[in-house]
Protein backbone atom coordinates (compact mmCIF):
# COMPACT_ATOMS: atom_id res chain seq x y z
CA UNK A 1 -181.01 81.50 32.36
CA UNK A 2 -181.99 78.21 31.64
CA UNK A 3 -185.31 76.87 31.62
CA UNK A 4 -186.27 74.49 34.48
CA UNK A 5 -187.38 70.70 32.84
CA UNK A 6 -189.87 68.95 34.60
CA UNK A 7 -189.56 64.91 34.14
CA UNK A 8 -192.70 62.98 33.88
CA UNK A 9 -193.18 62.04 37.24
CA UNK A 10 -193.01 65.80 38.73
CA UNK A 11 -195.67 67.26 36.01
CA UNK A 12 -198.04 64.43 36.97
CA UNK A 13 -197.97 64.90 40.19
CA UNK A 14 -198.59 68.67 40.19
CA UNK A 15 -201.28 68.09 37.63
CA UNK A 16 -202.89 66.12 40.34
CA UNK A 17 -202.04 68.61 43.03
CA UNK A 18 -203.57 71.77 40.81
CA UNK A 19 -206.53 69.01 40.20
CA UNK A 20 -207.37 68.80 43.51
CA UNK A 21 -206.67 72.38 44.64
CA UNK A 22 -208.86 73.87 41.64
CA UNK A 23 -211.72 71.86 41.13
CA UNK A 24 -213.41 72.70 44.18
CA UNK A 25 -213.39 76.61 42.92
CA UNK A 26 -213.42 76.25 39.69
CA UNK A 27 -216.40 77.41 37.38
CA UNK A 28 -218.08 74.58 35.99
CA UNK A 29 -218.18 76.42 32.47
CA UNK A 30 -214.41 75.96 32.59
CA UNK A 31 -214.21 72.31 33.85
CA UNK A 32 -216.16 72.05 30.99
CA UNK A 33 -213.54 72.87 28.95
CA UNK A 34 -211.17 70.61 30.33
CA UNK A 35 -214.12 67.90 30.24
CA UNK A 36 -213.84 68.58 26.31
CA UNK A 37 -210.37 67.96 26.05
CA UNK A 38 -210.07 65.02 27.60
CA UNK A 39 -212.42 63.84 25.46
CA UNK A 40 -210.57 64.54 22.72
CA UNK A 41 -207.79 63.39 24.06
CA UNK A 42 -208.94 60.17 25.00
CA UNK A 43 -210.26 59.81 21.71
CA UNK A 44 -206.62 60.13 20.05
CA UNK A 45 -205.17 57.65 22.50
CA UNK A 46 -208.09 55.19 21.44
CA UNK A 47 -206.55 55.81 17.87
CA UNK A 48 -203.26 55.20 18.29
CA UNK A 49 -203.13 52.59 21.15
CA UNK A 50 -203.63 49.81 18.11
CA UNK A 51 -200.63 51.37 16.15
CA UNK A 52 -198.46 51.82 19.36
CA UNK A 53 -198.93 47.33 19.39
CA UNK A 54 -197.88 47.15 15.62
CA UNK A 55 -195.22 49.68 15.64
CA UNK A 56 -193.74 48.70 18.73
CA UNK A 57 -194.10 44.64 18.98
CA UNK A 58 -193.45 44.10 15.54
CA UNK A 59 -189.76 45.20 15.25
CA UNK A 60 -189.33 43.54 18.69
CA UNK A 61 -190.60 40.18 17.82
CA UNK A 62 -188.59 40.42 14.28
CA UNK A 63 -185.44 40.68 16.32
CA UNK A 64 -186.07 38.07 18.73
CA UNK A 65 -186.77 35.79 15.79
CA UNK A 66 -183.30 36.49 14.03
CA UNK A 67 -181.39 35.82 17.22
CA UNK A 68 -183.27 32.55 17.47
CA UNK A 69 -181.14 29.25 19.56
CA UNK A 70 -181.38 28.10 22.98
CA UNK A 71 -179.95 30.49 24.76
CA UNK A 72 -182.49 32.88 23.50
CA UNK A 73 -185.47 30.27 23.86
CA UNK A 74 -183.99 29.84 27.97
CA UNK A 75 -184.25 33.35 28.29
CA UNK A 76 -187.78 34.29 26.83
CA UNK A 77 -189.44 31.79 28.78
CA UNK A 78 -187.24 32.38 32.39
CA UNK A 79 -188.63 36.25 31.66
CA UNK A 80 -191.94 35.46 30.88
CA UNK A 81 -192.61 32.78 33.33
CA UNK A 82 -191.40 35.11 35.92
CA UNK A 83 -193.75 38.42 34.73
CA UNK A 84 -196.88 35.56 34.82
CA UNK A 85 -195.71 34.33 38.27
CA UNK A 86 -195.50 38.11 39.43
CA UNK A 87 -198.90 38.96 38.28
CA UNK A 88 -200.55 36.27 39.75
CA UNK A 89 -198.79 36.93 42.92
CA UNK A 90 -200.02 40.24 42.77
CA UNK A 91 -203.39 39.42 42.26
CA UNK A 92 -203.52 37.12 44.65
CA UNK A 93 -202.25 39.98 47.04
CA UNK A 94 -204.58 42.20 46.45
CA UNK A 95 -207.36 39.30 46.61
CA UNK A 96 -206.19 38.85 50.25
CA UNK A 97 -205.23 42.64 51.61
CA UNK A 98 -207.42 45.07 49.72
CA UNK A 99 -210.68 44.38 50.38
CA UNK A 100 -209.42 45.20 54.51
CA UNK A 101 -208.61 48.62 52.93
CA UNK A 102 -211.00 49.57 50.61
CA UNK A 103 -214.17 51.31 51.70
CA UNK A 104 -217.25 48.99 50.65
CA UNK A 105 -218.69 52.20 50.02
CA UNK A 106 -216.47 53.73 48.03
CA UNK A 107 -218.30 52.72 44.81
CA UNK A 108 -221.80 54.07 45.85
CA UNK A 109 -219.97 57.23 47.06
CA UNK A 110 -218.27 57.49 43.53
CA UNK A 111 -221.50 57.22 41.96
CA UNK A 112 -223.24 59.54 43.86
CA UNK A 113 -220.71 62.28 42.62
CA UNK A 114 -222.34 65.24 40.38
CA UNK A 115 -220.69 64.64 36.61
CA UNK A 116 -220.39 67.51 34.51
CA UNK A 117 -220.52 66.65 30.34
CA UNK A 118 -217.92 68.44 28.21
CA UNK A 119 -219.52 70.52 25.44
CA UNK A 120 -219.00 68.45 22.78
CA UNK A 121 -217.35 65.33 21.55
CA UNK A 122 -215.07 63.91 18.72
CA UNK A 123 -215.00 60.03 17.44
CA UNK A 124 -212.01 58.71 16.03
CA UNK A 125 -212.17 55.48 15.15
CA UNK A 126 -209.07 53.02 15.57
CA UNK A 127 -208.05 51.54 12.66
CA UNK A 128 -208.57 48.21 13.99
CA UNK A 129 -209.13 46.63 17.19
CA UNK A 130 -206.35 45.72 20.26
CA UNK A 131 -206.77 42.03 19.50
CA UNK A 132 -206.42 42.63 15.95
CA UNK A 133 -203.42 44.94 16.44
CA UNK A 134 -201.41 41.78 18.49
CA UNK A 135 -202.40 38.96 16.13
CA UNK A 136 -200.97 41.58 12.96
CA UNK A 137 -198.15 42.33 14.97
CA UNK A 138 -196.80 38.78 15.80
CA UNK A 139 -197.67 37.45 12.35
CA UNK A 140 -195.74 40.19 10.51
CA UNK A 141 -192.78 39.75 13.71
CA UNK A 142 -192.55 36.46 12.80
CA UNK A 143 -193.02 36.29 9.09
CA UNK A 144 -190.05 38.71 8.89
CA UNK A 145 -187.68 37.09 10.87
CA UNK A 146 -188.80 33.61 8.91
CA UNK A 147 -188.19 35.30 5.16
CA UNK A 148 -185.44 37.54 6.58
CA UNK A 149 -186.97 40.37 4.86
CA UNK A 150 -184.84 43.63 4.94
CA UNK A 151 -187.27 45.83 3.41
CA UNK A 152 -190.11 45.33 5.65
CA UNK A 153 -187.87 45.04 8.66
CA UNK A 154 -186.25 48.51 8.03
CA UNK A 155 -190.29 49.85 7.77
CA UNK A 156 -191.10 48.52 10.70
CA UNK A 157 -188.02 50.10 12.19
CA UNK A 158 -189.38 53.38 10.42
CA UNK A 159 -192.47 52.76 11.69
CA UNK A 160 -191.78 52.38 14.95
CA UNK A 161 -189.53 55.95 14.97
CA UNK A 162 -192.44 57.74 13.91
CA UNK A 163 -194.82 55.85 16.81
CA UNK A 164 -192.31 56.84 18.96
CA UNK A 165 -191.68 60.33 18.18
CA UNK A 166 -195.74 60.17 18.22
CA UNK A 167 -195.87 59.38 21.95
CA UNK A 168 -193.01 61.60 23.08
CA UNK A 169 -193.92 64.87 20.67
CA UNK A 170 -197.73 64.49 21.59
CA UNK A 171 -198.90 62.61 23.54
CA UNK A 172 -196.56 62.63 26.81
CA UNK A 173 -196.56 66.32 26.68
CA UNK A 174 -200.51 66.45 26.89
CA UNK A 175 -200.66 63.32 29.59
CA UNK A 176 -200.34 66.40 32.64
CA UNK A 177 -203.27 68.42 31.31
CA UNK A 178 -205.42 65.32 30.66
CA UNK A 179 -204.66 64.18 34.08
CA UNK A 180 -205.57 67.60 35.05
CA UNK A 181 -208.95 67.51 33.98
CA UNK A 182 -209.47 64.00 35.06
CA UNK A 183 -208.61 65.20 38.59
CA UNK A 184 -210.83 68.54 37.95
CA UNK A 185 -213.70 66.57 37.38
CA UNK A 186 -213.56 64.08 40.42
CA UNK A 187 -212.82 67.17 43.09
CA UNK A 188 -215.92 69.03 41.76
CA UNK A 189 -217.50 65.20 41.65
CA UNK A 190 -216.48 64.67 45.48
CA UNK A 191 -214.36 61.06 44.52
CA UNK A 192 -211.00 62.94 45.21
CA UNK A 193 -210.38 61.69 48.43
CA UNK A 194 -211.20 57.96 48.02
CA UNK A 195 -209.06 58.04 44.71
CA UNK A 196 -205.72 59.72 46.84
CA UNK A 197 -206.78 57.73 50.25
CA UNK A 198 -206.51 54.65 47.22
CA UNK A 199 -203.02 55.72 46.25
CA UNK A 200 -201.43 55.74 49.38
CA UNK A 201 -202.84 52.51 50.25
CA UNK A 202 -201.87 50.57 47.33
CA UNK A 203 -198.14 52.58 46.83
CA UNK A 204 -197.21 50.67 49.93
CA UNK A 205 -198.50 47.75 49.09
CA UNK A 206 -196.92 47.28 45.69
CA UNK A 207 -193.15 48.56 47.04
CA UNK A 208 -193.61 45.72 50.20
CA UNK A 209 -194.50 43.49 47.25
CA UNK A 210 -191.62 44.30 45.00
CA UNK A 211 -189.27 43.37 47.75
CA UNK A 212 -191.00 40.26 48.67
CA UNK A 213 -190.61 39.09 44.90
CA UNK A 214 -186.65 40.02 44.71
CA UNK A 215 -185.76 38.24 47.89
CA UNK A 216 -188.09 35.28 46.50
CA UNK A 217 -186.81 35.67 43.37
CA UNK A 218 -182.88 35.19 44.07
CA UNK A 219 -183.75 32.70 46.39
CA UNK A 220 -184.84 30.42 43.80
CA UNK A 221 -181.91 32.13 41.35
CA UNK A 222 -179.43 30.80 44.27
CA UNK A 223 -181.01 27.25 45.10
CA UNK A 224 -180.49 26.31 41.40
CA UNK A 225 -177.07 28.17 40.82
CA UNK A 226 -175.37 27.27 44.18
CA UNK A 227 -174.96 31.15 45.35
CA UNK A 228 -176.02 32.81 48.67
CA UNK A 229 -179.27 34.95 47.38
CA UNK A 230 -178.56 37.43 49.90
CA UNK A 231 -174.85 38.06 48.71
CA UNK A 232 -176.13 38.50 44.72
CA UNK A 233 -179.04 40.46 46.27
CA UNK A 234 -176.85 43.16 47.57
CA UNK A 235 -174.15 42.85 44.42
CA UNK A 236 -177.32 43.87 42.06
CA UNK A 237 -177.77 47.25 44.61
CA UNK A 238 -175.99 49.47 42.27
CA UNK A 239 -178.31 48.55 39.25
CA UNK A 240 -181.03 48.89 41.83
CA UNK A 241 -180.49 52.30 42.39
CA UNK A 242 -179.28 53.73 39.31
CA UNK A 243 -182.23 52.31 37.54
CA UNK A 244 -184.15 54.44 40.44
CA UNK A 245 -182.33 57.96 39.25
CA UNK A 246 -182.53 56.77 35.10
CA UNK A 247 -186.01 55.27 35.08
CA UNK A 248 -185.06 53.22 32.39
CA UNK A 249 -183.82 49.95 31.87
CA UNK A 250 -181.92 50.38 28.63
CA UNK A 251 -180.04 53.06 30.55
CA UNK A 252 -178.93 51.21 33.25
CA UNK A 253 -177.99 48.15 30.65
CA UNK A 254 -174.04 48.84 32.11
CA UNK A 255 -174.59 48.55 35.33
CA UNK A 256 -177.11 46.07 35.42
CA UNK A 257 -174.05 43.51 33.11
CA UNK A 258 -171.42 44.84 35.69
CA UNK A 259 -172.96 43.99 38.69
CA UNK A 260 -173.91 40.66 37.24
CA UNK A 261 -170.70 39.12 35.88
CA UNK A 262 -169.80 40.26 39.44
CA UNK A 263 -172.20 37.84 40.95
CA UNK A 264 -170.03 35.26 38.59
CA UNK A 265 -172.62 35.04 35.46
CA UNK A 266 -170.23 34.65 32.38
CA UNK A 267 -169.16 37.61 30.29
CA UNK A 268 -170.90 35.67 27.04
CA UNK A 269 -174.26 34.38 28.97
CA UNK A 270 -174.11 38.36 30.87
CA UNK A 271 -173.75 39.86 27.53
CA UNK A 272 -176.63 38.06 25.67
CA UNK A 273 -178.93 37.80 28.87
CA UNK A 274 -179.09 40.96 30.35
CA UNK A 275 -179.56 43.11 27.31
CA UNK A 276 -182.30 40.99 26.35
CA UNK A 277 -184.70 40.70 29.53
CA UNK A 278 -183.96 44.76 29.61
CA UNK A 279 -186.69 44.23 26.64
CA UNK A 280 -188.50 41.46 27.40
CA UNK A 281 -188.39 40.78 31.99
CA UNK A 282 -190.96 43.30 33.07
CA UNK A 283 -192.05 41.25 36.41
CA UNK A 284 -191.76 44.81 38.31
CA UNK A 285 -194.15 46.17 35.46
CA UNK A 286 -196.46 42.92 35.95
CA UNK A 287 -196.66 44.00 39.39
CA UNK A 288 -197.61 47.62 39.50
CA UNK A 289 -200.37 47.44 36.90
CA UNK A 290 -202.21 44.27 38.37
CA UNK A 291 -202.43 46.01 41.57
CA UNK A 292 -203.46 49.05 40.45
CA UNK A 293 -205.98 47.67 38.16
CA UNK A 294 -207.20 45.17 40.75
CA UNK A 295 -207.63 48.25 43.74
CA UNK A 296 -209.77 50.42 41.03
CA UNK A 297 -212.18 47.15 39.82
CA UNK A 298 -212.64 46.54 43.80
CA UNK A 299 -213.43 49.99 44.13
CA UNK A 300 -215.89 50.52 41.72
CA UNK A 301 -217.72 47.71 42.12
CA UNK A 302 -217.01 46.28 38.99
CA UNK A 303 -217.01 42.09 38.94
CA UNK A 304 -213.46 40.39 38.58
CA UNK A 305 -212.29 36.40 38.73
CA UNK A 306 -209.57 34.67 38.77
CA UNK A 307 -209.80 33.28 35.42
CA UNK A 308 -210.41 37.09 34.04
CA UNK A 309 -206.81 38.43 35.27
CA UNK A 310 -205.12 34.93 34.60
CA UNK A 311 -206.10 35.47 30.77
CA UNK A 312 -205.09 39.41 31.18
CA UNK A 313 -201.89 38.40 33.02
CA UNK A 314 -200.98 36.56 29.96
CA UNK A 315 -201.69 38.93 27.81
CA UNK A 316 -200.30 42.07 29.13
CA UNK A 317 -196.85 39.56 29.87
CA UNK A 318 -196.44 39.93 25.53
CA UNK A 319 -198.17 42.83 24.93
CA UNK A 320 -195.18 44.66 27.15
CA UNK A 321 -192.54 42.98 25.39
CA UNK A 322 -192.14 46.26 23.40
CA UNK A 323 -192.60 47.96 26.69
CA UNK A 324 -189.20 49.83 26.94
CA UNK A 325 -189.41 51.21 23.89
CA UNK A 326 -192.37 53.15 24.63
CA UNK A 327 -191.93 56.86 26.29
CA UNK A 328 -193.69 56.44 29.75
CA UNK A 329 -192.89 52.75 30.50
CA UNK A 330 -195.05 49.46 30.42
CA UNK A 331 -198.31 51.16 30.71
CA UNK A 332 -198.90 53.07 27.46
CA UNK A 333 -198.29 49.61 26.07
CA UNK A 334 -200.81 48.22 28.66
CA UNK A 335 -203.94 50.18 27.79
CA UNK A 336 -205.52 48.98 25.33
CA UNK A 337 -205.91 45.19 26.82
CA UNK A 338 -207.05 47.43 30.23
CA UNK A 339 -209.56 48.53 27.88
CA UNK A 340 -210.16 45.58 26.50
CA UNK A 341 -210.01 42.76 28.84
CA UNK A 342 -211.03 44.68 32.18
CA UNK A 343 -213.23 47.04 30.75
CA UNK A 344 -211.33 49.92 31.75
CA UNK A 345 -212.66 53.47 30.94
CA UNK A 346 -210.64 56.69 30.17
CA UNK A 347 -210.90 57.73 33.64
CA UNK A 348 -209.58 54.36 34.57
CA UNK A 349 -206.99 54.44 32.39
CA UNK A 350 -205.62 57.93 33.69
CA UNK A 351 -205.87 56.80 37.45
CA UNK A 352 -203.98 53.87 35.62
CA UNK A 353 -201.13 55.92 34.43
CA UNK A 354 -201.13 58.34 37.20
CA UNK A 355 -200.53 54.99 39.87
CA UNK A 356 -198.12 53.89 37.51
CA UNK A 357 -195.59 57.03 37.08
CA UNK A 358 -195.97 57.39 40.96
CA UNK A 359 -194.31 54.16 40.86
CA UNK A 360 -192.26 53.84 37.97
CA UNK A 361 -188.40 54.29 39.45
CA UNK A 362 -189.41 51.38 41.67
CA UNK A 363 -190.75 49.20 39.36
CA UNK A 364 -188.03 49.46 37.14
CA UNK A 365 -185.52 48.95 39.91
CA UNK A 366 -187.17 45.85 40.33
CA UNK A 367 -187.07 44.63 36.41
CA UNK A 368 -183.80 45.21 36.40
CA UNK A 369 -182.70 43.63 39.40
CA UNK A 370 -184.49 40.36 38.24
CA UNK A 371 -182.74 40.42 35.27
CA UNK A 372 -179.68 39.60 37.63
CA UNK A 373 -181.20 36.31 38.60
CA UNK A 374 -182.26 35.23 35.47
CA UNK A 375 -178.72 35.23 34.18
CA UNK A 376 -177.55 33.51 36.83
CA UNK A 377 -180.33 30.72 35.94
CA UNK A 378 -179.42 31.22 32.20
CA UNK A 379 -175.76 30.41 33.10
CA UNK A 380 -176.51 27.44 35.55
CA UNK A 381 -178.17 25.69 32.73
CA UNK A 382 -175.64 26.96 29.90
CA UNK A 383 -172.53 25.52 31.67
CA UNK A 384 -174.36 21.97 31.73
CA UNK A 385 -173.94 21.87 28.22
């Protein structure tokens, strides 16, 4: 017979569900254990979180560069304008319906939770820091598509492979038992039931929110090409919900330019636009993970401005430019400017990832919708040529 393959999404969420069921039975010598891993674990992703930035963004920017003209200059700054505008209309969200839903004692009864220690601990230092993996990245992205260079765009293609193979050989397949342990630790702790009250709270949120920002979205999309946003709305539902089944936006590439040179968008402008923001549009991302972030700093207690997510808005908007090429979406590209920026621990970052994959077929549904509109903006302003 063959064996039964759990995706991502399932294995998460019954590492969270054995989590919760265990820890309130299990020995603490053996949380212990998992307490050590984790630590390990965490210490790994520290590593490679500045190489996953170089490997990925660095063969992405190179290629951008070598398709340089207007076109391509229209499109990068329709996607990111639209992933800035959808963080800081998820921030501003959140500012306005989460403290209504979050406990104001949900930090001091976090704290007050019993933390065990694992038994011992390994440092492995990253090779250099996140800001110092971006600035290498887009100077070596930038210098190769300036001096054309084959050689060093083929090892950066290399590169990337083995980064790749990296997060899907190792690091994906340990993500369940590290979010095992992380939800071990908080049952024993006591936290378990303001982190899954937290969930369900901010799950609904974020998918009223996604639908708020396609309807707004083709709106504008219509106003400037002269089309009815509702009609293009529901010609993009196929893409919609195949990217829900494929969870990926590269996969649902077809669909996504079918559905759009149905809604009228040129086969050239279709054919260069939506491939492209399949890479590059990541508003759906944008929303998920300032949400999430946001809900965890509010409940911890931890201080946050305006002016501290507007700087990690921008940010994150090019640091997930190599997004889809990463194994386990926009947020493995994400964490180390959590870390960095927000001050995000390794706890943090596995509620992080655990909000995220809860969310991820919905999130990319919404990318890839987008990209629909931004063609038809592309193609508005191409035809007045």
């Amino acid at each position: 017979m063959k064996s039964i393959k759990l995706g991502l999404l399932p294995r998460i969420l019954l590492a969270i569900a054995l989590g919760v069921a265990t820890g309130f039975v299990m020995p603490d010598g053996v949380i212990r254990v998992f307490l050590t891993f984790n630590g390990i674990f965490n210490q790994l992703l520290g590593f490679a979180i500045p190489l996953i930035i170089v490997g990925m963004v660095i063969p992405a920017i190179s290629d951008l560069g070598r398709s340089a003209g207007r076109m391509l200059l229209l499109t990068v700054a329709l996607a990111y304008g639209a992933t800035l505008v959808a963080g800081t209309l998820s921030y501003l969200t959140g500012v306005l319906t989460f403290p209504s839903l979050i406990s104001s004692q949900a930090a001091e009864q976090i704290a007050e939770g019993v933390k065990l220690t694992p038994y011992f601990s390994l440092t492995i230092p990253p090779l250099m820091d996140v800001m110092t993996a971006l600035v290498v990245a887009f100077l070596l992205g930038l210098g190769i598509a300036y001096i054309k260079g084959d050689v060093l765009r083929r090892g950066a293609a290399e590169f990337k492979d083995i980064i790749s193979n990296f997060i899907e050989k190792i690091i994906i397949p340990l993500l369940p038992i590290y979010i095992y342990g992380i939800f071990l630790d908080m049952t024993a702790a006591g936290e378990v039931g303001q982190i899954l009250g937290l969930f369900i709270k901010i799950i609904g949120i974020i998918f009223a929110l996604h639908i708020v920002w396609l309807v707004g979205l083709y709106c504008v999309a219509g106003a400037i090409g002269g089309r009815n946003p509702l009609k293009m709305l529901s010609t993009m539902m196929p893409a919609y919900f195949t990217a829900l089944g494929t969870q990926s936006s590269a996969a649902t590439i077809p669909v996504t330019l079918k559905q759009a040179q149905k809604m009228g968008v040129s086969d050239d402008v279709a054919g260069f636009v939506i491939p492209l923001c399949a890479t590059i549009h990541l508003s759906g991302s944008m929303l998920k993970i300032v949400a999430c972030s946001l809900a965890l700093m509010m409940m911890q207690g931890m201080e946050y401005d305006f002016a501290l997510f507007a700087g990690f808005i921008a940010m994150l908007g090019v640091t997930m430019v190599a997004a889809p090429g990463v194994p386990g979406g926009a947020i493995m590209a994400a964490l180390g400017v959590l870390a960095s920026m927000l001050g995000f621990t390794a706890e943090d970052q596995a509620l992080m990832i655990s909000l995220y994959v809860a969310m991820d077929s919905f999130g990319t549904a919404c990318n890839v919708t987008g990209d629909g509109a931004l063609a038809i903006i592309v193609d508005k302003f191409n035809k007045k040529r």
